[in-house]
N, C-alpha and C. Protein backbone atom coordinates (compact mmCIF):
# COMPACT_ATOMS: atom_id res chain seq x y z
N UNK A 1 -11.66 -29.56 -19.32
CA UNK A 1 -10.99 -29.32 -20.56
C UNK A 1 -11.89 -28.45 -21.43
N UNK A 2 -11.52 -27.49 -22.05
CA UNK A 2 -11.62 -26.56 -23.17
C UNK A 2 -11.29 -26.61 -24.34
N UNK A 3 -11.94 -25.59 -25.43
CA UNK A 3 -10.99 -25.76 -26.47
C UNK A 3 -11.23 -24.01 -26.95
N UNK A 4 -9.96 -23.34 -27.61
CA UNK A 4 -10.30 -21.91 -27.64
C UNK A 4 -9.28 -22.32 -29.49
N UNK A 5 -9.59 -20.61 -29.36
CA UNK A 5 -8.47 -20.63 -30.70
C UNK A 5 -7.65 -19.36 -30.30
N UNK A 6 -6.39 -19.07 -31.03
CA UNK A 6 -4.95 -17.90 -30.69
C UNK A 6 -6.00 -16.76 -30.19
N UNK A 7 -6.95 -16.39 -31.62
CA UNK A 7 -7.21 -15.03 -31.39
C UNK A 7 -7.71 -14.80 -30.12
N UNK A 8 -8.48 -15.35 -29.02
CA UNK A 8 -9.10 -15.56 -27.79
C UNK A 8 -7.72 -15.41 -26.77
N UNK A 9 -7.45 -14.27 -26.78
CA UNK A 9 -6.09 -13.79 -26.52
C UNK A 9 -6.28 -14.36 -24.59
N UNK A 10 -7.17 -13.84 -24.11
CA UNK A 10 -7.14 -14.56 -22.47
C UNK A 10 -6.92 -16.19 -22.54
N UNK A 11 -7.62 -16.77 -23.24
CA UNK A 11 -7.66 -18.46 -23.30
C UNK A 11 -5.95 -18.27 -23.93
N UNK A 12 -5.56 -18.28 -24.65
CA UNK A 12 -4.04 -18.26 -24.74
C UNK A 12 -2.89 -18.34 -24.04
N UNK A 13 -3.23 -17.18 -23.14
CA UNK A 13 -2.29 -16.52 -22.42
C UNK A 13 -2.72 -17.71 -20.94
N UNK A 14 -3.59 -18.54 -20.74
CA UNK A 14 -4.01 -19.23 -19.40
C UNK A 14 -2.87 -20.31 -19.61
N UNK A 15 -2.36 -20.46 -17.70
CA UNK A 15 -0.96 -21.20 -18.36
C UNK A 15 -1.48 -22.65 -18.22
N UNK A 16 -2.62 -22.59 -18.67
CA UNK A 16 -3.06 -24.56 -18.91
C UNK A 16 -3.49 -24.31 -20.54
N UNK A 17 -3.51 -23.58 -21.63
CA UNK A 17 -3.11 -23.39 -22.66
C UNK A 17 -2.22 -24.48 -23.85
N UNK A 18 -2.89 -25.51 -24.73
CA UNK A 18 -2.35 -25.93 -25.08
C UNK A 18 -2.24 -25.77 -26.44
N UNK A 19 -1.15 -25.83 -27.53
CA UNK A 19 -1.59 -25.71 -28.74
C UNK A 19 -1.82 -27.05 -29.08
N UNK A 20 -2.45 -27.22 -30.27
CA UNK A 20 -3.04 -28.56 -31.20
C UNK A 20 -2.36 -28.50 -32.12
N UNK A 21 -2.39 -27.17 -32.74
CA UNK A 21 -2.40 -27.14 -34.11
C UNK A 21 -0.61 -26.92 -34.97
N UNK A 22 -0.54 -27.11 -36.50
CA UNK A 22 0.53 -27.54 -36.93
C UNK A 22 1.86 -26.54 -36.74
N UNK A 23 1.35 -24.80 -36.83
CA UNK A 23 2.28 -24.34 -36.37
C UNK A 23 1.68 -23.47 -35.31
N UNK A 24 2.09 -22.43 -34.74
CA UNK A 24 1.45 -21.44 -33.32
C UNK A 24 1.88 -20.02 -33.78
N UNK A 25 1.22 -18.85 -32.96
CA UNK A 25 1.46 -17.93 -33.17
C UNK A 25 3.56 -17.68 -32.33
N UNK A 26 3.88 -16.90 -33.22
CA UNK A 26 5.54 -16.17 -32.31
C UNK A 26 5.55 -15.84 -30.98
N UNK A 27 4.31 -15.24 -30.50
CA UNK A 27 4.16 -14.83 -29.01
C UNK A 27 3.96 -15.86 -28.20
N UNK A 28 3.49 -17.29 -29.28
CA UNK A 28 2.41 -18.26 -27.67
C UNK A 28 4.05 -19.00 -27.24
N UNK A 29 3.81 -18.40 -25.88
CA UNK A 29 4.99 -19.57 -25.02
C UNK A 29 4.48 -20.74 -24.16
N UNK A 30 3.14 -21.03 -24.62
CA UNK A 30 2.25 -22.32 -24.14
C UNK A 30 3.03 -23.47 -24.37
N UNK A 31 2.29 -24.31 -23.86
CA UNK A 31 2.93 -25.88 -24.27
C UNK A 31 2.16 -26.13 -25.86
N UNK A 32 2.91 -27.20 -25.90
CA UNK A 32 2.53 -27.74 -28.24
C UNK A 32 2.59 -29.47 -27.16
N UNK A 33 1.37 -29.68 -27.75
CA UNK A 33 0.90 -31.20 -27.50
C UNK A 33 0.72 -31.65 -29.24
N UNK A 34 2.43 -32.34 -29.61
CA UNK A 34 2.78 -32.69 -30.94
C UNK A 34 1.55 -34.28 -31.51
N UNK A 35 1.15 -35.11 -30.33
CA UNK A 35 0.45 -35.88 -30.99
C UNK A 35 -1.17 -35.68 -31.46
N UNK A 36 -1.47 -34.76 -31.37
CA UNK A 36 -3.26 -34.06 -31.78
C UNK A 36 -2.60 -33.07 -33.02
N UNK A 37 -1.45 -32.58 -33.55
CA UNK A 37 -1.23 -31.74 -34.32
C UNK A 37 -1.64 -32.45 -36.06
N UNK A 38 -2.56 -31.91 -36.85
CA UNK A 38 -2.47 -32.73 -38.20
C UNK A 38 -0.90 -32.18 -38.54
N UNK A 39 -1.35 -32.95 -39.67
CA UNK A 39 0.42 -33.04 -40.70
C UNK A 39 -0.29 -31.82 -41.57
N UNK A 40 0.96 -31.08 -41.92
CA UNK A 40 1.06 -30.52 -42.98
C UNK A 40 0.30 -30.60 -44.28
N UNK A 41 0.37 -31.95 -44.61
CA UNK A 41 -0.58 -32.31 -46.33
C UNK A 41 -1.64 -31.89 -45.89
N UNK A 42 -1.99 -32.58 -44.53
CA UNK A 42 -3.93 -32.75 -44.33
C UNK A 42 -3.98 -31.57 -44.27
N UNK A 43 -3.39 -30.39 -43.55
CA UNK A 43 -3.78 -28.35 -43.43
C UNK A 43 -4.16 -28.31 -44.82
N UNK A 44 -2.97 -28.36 -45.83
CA UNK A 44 -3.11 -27.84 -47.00
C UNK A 44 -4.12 -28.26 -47.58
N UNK A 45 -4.32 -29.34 -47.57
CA UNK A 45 -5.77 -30.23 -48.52
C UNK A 45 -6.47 -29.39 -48.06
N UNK A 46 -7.15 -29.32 -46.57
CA UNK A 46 -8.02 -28.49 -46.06
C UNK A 46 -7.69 -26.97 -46.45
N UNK A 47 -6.82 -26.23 -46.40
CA UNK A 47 -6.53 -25.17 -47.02
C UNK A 47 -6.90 -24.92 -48.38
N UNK A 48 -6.56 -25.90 -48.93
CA UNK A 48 -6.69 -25.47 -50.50
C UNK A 48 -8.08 -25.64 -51.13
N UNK A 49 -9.02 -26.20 -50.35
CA UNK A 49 -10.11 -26.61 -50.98
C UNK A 49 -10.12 -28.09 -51.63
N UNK A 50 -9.04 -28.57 -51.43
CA UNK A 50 -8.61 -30.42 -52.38
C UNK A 50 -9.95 -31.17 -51.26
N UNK A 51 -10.51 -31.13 -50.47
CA UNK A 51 -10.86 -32.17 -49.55
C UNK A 51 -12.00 -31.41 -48.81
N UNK A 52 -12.94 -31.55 -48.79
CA UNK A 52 -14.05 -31.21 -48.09
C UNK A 52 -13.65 -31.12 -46.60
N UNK A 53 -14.30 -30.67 -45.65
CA UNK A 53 -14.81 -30.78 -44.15
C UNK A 53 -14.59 -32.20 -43.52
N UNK A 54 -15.92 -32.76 -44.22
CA UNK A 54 -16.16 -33.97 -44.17
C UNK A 54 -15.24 -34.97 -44.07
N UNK A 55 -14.23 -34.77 -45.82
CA UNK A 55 -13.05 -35.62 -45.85
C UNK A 55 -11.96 -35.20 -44.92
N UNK A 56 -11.87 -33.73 -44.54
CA UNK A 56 -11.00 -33.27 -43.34
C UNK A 56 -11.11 -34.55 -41.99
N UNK A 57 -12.19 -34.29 -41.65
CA UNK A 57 -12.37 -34.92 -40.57
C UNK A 57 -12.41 -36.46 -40.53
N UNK A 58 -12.74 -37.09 -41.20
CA UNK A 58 -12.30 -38.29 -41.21
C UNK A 58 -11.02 -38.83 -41.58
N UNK A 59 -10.07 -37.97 -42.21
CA UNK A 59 -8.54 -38.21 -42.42
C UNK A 59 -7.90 -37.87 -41.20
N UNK A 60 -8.21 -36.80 -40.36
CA UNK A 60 -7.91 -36.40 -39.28
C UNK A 60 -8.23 -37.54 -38.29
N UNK A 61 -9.50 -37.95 -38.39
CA UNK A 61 -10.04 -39.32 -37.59
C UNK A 61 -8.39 -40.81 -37.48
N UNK A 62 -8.28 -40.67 -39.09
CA UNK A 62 -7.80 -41.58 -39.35
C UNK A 62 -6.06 -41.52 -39.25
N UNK A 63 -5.56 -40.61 -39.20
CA UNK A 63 -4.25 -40.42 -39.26
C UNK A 63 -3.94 -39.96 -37.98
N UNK A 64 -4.40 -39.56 -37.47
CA UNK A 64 -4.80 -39.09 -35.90
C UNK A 64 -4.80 -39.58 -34.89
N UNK A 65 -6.47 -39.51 -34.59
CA UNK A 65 -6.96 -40.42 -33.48
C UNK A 65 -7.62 -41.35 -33.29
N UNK A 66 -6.97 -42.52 -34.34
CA UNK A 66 -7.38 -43.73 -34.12
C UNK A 66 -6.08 -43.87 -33.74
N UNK A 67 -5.07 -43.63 -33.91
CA UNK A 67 -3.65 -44.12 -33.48
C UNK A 67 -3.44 -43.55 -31.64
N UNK A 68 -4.70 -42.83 -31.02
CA UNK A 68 -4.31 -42.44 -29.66
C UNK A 68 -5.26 -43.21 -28.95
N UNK A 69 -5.19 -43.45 -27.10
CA UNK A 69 -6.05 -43.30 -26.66
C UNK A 69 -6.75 -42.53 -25.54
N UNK A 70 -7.65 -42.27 -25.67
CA UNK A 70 -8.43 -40.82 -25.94
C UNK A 70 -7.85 -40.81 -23.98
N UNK A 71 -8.15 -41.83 -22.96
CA UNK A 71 -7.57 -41.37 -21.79
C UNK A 71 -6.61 -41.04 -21.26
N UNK A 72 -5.23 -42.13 -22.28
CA UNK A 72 -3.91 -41.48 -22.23
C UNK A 72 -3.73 -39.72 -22.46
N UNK A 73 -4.50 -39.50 -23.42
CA UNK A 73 -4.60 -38.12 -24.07
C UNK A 73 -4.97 -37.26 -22.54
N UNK A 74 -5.90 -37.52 -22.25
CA UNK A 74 -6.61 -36.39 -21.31
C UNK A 74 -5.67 -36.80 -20.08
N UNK A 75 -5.16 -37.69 -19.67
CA UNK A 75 -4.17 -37.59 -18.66
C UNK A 75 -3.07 -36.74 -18.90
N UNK A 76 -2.61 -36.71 -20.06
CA UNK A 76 -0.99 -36.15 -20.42
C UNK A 76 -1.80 -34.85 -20.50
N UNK A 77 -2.56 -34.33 -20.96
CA UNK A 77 -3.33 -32.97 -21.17
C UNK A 77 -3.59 -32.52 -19.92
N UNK A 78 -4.32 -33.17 -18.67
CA UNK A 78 -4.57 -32.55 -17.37
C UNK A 78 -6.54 -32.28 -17.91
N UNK A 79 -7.36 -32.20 -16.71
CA UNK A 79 -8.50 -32.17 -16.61
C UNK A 79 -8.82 -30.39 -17.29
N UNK A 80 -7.50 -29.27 -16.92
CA UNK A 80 -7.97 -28.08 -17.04
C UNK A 80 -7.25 -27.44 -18.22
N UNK A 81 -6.58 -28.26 -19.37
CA UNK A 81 -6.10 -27.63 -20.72
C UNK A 81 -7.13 -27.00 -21.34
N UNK A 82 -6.56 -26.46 -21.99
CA UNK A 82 -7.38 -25.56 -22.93
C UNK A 82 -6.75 -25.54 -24.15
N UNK A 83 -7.39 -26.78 -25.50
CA UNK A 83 -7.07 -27.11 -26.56
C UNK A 83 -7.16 -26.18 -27.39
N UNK A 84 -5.73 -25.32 -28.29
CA UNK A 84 -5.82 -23.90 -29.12
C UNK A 84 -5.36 -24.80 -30.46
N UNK A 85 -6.00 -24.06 -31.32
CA UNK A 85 -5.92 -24.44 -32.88
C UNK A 85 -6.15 -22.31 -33.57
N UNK A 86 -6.26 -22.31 -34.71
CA UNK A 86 -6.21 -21.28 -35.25
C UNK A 86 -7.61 -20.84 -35.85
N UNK A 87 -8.27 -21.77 -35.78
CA UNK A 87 -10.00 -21.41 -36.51
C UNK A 87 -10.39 -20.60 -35.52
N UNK A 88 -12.00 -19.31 -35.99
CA UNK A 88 -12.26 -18.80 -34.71
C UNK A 88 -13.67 -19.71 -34.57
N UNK A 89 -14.46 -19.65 -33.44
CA UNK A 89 -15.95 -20.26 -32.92
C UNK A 89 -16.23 -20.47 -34.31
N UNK A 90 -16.71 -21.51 -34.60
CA UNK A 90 -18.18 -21.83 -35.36
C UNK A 90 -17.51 -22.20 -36.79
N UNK A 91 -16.15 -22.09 -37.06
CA UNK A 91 -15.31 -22.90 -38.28
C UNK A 91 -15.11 -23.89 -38.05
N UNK A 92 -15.26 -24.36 -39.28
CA UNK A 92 -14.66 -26.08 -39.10
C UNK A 92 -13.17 -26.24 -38.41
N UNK A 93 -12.81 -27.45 -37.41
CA UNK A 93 -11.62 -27.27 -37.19
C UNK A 93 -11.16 -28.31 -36.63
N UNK A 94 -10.02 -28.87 -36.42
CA UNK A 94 -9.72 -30.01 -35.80
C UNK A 94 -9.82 -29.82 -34.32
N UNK A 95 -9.37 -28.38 -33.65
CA UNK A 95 -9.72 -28.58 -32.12
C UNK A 95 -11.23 -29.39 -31.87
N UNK A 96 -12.20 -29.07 -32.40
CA UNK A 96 -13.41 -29.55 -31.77
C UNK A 96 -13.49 -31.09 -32.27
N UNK A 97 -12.94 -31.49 -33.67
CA UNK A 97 -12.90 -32.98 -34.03
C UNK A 97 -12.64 -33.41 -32.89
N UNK A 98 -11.20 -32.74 -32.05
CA UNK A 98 -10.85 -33.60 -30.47
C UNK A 98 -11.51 -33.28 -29.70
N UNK A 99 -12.51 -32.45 -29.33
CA UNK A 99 -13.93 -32.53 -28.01
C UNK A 99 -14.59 -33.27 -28.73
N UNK A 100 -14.85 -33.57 -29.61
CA UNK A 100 -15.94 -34.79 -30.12
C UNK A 100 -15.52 -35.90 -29.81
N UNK A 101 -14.27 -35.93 -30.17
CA UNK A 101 -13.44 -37.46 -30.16
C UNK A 101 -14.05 -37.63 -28.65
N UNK A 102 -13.13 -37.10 -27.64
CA UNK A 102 -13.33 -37.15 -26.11
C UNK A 102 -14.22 -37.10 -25.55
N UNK A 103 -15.56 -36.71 -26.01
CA UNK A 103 -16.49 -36.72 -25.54
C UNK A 103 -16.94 -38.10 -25.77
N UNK A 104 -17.13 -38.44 -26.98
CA UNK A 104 -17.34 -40.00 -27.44
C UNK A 104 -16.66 -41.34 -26.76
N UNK A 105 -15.96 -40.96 -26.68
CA UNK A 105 -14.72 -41.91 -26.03
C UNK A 105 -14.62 -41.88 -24.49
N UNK A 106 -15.17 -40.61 -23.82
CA UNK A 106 -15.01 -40.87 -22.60
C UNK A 106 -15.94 -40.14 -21.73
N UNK A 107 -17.05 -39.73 -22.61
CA UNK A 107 -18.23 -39.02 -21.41
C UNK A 107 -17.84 -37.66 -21.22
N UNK A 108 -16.66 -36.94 -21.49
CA UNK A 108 -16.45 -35.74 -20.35
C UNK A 108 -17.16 -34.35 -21.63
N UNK A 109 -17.49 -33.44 -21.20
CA UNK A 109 -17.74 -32.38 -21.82
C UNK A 109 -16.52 -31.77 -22.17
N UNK A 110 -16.62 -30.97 -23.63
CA UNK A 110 -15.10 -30.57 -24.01
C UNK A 110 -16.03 -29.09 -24.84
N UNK A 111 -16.49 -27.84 -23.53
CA UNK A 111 -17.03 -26.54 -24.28
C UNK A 111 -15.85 -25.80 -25.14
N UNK A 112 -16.85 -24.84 -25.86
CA UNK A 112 -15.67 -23.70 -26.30
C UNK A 112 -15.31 -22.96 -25.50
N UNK A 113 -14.33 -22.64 -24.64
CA UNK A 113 -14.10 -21.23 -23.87
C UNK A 113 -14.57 -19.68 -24.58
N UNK A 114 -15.29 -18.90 -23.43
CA UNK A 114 -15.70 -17.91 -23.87
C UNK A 114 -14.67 -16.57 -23.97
């Protein structure tokens, strides 16, 4: 498992490609894995500046993925998805909150695709 973002136009286009995030680009005809997607409020908070990083991620923690579990997840996902959100490398973002999660929860490595 991976995690990329839209602009990483090859990781996109790979048909183990999944989106995370709340809406997707018009072109991606990938699969949308609806239970890792935040809600709407939590984007905007994070959008607007209302809520730190910090508070991002632990609302995300909390509204999220405490309600999953993390092996159900990676089964319905497959060993070779590739988790897409819209941040590019090195922004804060919920794709990697979920390689952290999964890593924590179950040992496996979750890189950025290059």
């Amino acid at each position: 498992m991976k995690t990329s973002c839209f602009a990483n136009r090859q990781s996109a286009a790979d048909p183990h490609a999944v989106a995370i995030s709340r809406g997707v680009p018009r072109w991606f005809k990938g699969r949308i894995y609806d239970p890792l997607r935040p809600s709407w409020k939590l984007v905007q908070a994070a959008k607007s500046g209302a809520i730190s990083n910090d508070e991002y991620e632990s609302r995300y923690r909390a509204e999220v993925l405490d309600g999953l579990d993390p092996a159900a997840v990676r089964r319905e996902l497959g060993d070779d998805a590739i988790l897409l959100c819209w941040e590019r490398p090195g922004a804060p973002c919920h794709r990697r909150i979920v390689a952290r999660w999964l890593v924590e929860a179950l040992g496996i490595g979750v890189p950025e695709a290059e």
